[in-house]
C-alpha atoms as a PDB file:
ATOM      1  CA  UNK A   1       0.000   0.000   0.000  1.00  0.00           C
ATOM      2  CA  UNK A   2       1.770   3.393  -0.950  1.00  0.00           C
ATOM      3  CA  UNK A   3       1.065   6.475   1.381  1.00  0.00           C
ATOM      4  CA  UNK A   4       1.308   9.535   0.307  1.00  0.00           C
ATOM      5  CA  UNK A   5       2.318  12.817   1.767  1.00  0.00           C
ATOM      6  CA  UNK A   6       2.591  15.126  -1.118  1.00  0.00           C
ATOM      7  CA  UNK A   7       6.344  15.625  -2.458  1.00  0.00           C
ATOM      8  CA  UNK A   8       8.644  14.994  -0.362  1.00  0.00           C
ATOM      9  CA  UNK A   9      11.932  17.464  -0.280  1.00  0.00           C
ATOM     10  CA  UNK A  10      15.666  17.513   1.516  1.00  0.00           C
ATOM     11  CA  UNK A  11      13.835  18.176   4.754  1.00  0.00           C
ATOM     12  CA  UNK A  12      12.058  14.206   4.915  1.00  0.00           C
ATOM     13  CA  UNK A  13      14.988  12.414   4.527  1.00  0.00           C
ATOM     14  CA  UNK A  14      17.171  13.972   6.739  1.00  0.00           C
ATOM     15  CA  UNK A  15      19.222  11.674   8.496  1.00  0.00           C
ATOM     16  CA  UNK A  16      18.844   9.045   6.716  1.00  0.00           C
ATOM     17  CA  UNK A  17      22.138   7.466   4.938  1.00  0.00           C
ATOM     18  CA  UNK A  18      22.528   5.813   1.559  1.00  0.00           C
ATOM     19  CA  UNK A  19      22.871   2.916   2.820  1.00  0.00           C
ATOM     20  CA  UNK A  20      19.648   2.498   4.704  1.00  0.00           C
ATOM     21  CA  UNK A  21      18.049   3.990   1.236  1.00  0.00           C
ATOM     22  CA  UNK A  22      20.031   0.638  -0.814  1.00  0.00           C
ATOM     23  CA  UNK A  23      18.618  -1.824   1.830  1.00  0.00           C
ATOM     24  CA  UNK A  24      15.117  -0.423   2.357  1.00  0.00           C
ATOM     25  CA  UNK A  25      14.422  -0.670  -1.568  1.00  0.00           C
ATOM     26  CA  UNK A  26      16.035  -4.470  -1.375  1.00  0.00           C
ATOM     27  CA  UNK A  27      12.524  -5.039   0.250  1.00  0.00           C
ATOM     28  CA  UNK A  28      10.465  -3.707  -2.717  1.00  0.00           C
ATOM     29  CA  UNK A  29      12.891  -4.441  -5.966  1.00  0.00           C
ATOM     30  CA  UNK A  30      15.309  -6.903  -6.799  1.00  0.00           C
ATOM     31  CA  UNK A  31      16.939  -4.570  -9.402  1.00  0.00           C
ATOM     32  CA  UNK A  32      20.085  -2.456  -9.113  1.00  0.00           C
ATOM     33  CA  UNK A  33      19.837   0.824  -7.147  1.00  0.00           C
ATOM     34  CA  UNK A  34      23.219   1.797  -5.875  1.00  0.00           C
ATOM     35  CA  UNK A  35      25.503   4.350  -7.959  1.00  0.00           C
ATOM     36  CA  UNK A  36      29.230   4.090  -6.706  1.00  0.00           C
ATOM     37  CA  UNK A  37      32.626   6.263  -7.172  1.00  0.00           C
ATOM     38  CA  UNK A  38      30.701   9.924  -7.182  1.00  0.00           C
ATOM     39  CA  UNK A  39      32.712  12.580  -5.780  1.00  0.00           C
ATOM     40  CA  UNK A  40      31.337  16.595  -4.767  1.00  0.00           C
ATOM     41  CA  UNK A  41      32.683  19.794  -4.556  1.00  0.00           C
ATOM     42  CA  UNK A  42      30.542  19.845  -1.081  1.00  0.00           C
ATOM     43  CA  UNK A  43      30.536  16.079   0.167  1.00  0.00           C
ATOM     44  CA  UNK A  44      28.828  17.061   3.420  1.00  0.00           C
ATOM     45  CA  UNK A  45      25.899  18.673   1.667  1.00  0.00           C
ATOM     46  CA  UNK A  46      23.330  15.650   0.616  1.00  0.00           C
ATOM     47  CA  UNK A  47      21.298  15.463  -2.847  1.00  0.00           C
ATOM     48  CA  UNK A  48      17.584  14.778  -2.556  1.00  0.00           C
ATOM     49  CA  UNK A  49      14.970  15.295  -5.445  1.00  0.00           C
ATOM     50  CA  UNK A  50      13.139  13.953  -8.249  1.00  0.00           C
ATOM     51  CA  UNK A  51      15.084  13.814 -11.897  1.00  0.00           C
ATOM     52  CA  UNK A  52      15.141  15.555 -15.003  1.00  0.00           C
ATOM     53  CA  UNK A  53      17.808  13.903 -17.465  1.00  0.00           C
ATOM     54  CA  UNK A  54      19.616  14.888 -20.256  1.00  0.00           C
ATOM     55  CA  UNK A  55      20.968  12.010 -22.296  1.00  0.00           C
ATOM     56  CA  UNK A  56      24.181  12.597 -23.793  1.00  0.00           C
ATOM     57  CA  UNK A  57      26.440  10.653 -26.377  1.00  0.00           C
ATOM     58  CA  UNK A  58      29.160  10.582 -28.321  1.00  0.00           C
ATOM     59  CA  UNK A  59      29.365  13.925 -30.469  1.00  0.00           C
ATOM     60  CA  UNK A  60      28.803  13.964 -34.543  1.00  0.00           C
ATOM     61  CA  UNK A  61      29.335  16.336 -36.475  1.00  0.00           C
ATOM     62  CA  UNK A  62      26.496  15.463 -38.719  1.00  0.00           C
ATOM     63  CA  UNK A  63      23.968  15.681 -36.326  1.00  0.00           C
ATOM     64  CA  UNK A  64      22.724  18.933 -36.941  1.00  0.00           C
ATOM     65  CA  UNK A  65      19.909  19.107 -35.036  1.00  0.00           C
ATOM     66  CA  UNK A  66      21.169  17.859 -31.952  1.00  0.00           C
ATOM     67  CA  UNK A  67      24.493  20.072 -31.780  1.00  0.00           C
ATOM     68  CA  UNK A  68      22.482  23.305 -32.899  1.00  0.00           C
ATOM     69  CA  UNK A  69      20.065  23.413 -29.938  1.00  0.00           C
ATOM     70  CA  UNK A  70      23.189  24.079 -27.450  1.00  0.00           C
ATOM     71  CA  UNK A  71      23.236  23.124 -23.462  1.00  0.00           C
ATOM     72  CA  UNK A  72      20.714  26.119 -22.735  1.00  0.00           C
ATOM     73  CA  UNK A  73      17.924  24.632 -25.122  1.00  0.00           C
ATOM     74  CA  UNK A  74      18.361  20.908 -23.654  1.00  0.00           C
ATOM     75  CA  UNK A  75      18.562  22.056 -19.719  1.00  0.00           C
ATOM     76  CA  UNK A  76      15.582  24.248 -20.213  1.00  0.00           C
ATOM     77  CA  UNK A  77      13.786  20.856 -21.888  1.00  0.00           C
ATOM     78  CA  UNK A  78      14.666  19.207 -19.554  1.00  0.00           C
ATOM     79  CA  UNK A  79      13.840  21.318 -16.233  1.00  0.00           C
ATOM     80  CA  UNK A  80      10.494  22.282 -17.837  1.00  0.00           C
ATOM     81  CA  UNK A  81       7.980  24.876 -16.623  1.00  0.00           C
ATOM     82  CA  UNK A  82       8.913  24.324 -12.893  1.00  0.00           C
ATOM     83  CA  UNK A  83      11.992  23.549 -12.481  1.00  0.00           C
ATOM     84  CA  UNK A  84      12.705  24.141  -8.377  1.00  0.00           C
ATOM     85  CA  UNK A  85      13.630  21.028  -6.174  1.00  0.00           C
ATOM     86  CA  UNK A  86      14.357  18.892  -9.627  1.00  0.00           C
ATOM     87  CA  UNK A  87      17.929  16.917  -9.852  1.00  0.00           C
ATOM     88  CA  UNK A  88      19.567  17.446 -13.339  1.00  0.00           C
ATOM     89  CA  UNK A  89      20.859  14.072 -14.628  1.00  0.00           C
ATOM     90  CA  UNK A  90      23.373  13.937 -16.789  1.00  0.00           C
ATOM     91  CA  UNK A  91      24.468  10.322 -18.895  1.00  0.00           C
ATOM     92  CA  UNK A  92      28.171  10.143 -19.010  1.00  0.00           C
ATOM     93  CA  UNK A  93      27.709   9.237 -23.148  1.00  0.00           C
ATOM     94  CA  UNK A  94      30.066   6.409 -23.339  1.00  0.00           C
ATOM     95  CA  UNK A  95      32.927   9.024 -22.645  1.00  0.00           C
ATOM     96  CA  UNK A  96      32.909   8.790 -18.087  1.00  0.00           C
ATOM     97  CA  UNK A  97      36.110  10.675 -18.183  1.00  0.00           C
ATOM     98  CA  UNK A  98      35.533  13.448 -20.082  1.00  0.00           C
ATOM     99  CA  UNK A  99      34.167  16.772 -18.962  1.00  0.00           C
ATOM    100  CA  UNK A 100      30.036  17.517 -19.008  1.00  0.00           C
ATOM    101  CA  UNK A 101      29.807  20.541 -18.019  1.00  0.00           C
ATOM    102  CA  UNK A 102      31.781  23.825 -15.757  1.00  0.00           C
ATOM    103  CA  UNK A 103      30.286  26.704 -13.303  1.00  0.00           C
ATOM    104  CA  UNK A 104      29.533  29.004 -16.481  1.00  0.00           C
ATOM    105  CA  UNK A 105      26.651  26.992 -17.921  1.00  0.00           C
ATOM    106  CA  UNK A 106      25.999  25.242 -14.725  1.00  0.00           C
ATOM    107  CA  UNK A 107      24.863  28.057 -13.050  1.00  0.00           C
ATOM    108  CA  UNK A 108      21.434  27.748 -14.817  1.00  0.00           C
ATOM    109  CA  UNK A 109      20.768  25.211 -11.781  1.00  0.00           C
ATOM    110  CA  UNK A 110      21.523  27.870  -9.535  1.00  0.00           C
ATOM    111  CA  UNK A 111      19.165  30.454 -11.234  1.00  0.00           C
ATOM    112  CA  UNK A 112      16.355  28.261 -11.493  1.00  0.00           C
ATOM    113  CA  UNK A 113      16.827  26.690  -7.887  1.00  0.00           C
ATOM    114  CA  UNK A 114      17.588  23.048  -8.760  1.00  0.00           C
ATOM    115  CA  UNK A 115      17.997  20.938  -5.771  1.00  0.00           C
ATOM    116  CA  UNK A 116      21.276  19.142  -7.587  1.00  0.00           C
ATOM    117  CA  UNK A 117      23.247  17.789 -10.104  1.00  0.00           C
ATOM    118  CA  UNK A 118      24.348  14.641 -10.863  1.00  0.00           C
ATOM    119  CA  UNK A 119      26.132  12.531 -13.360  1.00  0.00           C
ATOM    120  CA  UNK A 120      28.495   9.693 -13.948  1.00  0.00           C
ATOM    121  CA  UNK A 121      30.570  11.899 -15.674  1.00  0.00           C
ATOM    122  CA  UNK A 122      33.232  15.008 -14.717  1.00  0.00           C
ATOM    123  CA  UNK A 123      32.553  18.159 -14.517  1.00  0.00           C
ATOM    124  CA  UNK A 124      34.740  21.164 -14.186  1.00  0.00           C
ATOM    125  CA  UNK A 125      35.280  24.145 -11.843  1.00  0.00           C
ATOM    126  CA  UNK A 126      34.615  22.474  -8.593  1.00  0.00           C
ATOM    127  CA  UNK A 127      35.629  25.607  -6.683  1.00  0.00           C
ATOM    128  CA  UNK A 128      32.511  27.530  -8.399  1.00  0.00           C
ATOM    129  CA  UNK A 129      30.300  24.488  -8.033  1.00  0.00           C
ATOM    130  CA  UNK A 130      30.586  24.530  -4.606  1.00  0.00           C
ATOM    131  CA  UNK A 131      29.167  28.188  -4.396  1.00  0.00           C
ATOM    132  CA  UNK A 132      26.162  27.287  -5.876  1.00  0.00           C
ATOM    133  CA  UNK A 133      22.709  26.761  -3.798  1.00  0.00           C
ATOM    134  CA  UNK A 134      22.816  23.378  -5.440  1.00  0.00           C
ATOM    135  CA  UNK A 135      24.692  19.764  -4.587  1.00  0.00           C
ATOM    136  CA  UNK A 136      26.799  18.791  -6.912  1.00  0.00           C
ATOM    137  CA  UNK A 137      27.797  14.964  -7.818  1.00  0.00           C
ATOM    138  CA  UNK A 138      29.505  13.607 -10.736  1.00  0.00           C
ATOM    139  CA  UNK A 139      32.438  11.069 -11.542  1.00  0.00           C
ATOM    140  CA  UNK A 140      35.407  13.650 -10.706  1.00  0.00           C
ATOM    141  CA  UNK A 141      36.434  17.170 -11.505  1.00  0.00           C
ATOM    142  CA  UNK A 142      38.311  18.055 -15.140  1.00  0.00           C
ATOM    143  CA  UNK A 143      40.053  20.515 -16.717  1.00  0.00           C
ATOM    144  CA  UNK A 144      39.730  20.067 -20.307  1.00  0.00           C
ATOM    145  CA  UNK A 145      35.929  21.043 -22.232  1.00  0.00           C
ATOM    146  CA  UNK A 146      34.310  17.993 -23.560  1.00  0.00           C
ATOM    147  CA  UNK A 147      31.713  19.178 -25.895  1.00  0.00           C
ATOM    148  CA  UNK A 148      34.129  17.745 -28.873  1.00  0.00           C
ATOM    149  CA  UNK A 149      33.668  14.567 -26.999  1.00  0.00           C
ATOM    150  CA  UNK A 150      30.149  14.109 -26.039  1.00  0.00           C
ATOM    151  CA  UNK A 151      26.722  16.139 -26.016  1.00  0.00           C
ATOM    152  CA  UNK A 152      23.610  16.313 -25.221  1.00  0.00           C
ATOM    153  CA  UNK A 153      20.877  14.706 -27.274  1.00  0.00           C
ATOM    154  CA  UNK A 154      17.687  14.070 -25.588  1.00  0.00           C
ATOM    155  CA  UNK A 155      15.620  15.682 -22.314  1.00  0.00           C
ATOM    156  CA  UNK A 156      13.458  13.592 -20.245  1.00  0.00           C
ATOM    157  CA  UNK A 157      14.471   9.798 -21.319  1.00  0.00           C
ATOM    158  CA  UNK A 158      15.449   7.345 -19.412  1.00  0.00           C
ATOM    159  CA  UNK A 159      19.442   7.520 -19.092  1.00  0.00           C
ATOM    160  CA  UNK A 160      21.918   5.009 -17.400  1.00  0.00           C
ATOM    161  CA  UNK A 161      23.992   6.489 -14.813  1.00  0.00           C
ATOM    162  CA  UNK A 162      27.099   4.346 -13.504  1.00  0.00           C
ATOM    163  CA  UNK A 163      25.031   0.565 -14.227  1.00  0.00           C
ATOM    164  CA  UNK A 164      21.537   2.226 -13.216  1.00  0.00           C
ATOM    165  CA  UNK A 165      18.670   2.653 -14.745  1.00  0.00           C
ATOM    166  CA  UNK A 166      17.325   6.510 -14.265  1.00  0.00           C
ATOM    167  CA  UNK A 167      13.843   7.282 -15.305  1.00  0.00           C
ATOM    168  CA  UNK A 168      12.183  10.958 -15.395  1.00  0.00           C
ATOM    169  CA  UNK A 169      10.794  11.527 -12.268  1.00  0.00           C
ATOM    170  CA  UNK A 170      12.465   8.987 -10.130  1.00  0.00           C
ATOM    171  CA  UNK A 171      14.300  10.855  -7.059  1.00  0.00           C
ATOM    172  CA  UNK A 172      17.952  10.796  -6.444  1.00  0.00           C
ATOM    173  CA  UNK A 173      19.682  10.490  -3.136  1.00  0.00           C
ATOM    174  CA  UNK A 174      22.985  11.154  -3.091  1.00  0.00           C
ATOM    175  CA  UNK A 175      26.079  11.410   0.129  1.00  0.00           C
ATOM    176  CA  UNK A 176      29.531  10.266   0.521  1.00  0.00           C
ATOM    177  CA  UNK A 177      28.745   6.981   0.075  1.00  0.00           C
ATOM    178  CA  UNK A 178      27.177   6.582  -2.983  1.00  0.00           C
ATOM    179  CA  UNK A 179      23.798   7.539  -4.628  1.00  0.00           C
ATOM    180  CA  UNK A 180      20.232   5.484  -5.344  1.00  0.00           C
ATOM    181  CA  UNK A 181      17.935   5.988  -6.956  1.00  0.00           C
ATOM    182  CA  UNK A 182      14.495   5.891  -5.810  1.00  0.00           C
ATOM    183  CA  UNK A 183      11.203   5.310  -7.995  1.00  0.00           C
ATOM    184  CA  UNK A 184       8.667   8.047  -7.587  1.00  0.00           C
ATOM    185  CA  UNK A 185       5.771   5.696  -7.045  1.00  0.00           C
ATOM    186  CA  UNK A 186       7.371   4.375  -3.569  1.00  0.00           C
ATOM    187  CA  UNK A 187       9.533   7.087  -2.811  1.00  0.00           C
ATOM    188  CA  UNK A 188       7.051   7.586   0.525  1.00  0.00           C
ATOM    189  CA  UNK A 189       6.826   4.212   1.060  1.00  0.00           C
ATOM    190  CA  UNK A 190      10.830   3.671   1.245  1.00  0.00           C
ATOM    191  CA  UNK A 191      11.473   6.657   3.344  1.00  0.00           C
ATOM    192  CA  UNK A 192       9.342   4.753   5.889  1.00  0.00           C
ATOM    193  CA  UNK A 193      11.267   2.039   5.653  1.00  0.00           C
ATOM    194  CA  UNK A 194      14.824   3.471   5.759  1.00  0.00           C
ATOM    195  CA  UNK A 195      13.814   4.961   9.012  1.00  0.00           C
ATOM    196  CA  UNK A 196      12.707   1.711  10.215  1.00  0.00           C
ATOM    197  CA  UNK A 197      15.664   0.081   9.227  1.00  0.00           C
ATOM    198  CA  UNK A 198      18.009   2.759  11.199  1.00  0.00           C
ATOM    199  CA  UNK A 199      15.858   1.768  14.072  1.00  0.00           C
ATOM    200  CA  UNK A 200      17.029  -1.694  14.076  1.00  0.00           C
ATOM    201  CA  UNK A 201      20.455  -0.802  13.636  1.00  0.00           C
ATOM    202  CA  UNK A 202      20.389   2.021  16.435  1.00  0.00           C
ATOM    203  CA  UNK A 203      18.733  -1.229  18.127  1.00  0.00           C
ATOM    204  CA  UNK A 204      21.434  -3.705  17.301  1.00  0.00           C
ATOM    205  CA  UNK A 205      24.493  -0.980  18.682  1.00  0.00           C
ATOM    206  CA  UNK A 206      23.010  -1.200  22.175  1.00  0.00           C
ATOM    207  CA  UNK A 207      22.838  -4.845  21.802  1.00  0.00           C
ATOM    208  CA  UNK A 208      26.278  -5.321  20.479  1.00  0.00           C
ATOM    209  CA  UNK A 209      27.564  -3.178  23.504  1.00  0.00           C
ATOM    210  CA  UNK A 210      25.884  -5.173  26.024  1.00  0.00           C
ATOM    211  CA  UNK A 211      26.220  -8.878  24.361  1.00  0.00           C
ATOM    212  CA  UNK A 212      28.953 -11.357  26.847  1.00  0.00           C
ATOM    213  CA  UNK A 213      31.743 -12.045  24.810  1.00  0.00           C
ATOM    214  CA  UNK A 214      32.586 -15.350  27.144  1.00  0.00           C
ATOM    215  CA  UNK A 215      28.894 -16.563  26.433  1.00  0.00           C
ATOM    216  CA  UNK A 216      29.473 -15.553  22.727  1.00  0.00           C
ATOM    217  CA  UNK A 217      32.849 -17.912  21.869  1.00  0.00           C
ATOM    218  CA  UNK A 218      30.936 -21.205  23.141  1.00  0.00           C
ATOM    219  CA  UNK A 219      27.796 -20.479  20.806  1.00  0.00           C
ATOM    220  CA  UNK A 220      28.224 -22.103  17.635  1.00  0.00           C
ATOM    221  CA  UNK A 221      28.289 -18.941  14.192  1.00  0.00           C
ATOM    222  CA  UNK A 222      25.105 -18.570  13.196  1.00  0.00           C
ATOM    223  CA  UNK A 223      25.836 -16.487  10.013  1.00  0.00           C
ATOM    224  CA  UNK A 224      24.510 -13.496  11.052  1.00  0.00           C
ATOM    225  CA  UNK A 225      26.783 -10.960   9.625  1.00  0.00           C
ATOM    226  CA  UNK A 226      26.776  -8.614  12.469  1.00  0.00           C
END
């Protein structure tokens, strides 16, 4: 049964670790969730919000349509008519290591109050990044421009973002851990059980402190990974 409570923001998940996120939707899916090996200009500062993507892939020269509409034309695809809270994804194209994007053109998720970005590939000019109202996450920072390289060539489609699936709409949690991502339809329903799950484990710290080691090396393993 999914409850809902309107749209959730920053403010209902805080607390909760990436972690708890991976194992709560373990209950629910059986797919992959987890994005690894993200770095931030501002690792303390958490991502939370629902996606807009912008697919990108290897550039052509031939493709005139795509290359003529520019970054501004696919971001503002993308974000749509409201664009506040939303997490710009960005595919890494086939091309990880190369750079998607700097603080110049960035700063449109700034000006239009994006909750974050993230991608699977770099992006440059952490040091302005980081003085943007926005978190930032991608695959590490660069120097060189990429647009030679790869570039953007369709808003709002489902992208793959380091081995995930990313759909419109689905809502990103990122921290120094990792990301996962979140489908929109649950997202209420896996908050709950996050939380829950923290519980336990708040549960199972008092009862490590307190267990009797002597008792503990005559009791044959049970498996349990704790």
């Amino acid at each position: 049964m999914t409850t809902s409570h309107g749209t959730p923001t920053l403010s209902a998940v805080q607390g909760i670790a990436c972690a708890s996120f991976v194992d709560a939707l373990g209950h629910f899916y059986d797919h992959r969730v987890h994005i690894l090996d993200l770095v931030s200009p501002t690792p303390t500062r958490p991502l939370f919000g629902p996606a807009a993507t912008i697919e990108f892939l290897p550039y052509r020269q031939d493709r005139e349509e795509v290359n003529a509409a520019g970054f501004a034309s696919w971001f503002y695809r993308a974000v749509g008519d409201e664009p506040a809270g939303k997490v710009l994804v960005m595919s890494s194209g086939g091309h990880p290591g190369v750079s998607h994007g700097g603080g110049t053109k960035l700063s449109r998720a700034h000006n239009n109050g994006l909750a974050g970005l993230l991608t699977d590939g770099r992006l440059r000019d952490f040091g302005q990044l980081a003085d943007y109202s926005f978190s930032t996450w991608c695959g590490g920072e660069a120097t060189r421009w990429g647009g030679d390289v790869v570039t953007p060539a369709a808003a709002n489609v489902p992208v793959e973002i380091g081995g995930v699936c990313v759909l419109p709409g689905d809502y990103l949690y990122a921290d120094s851990a990792g990301a996962v991502v979140i489908p929109a339809a649950r997202v209420w329903e896996v908050i709950a059980e996050a939380r829950k799950i923290e519980r336990e484990e708040d549960g199972a710290l008092v009862g490590i402190r307190e267990e009797d080691p002597v008792s503990l090396r005559s009791t044959q393993s049970t498996h349990d990974e704790r």
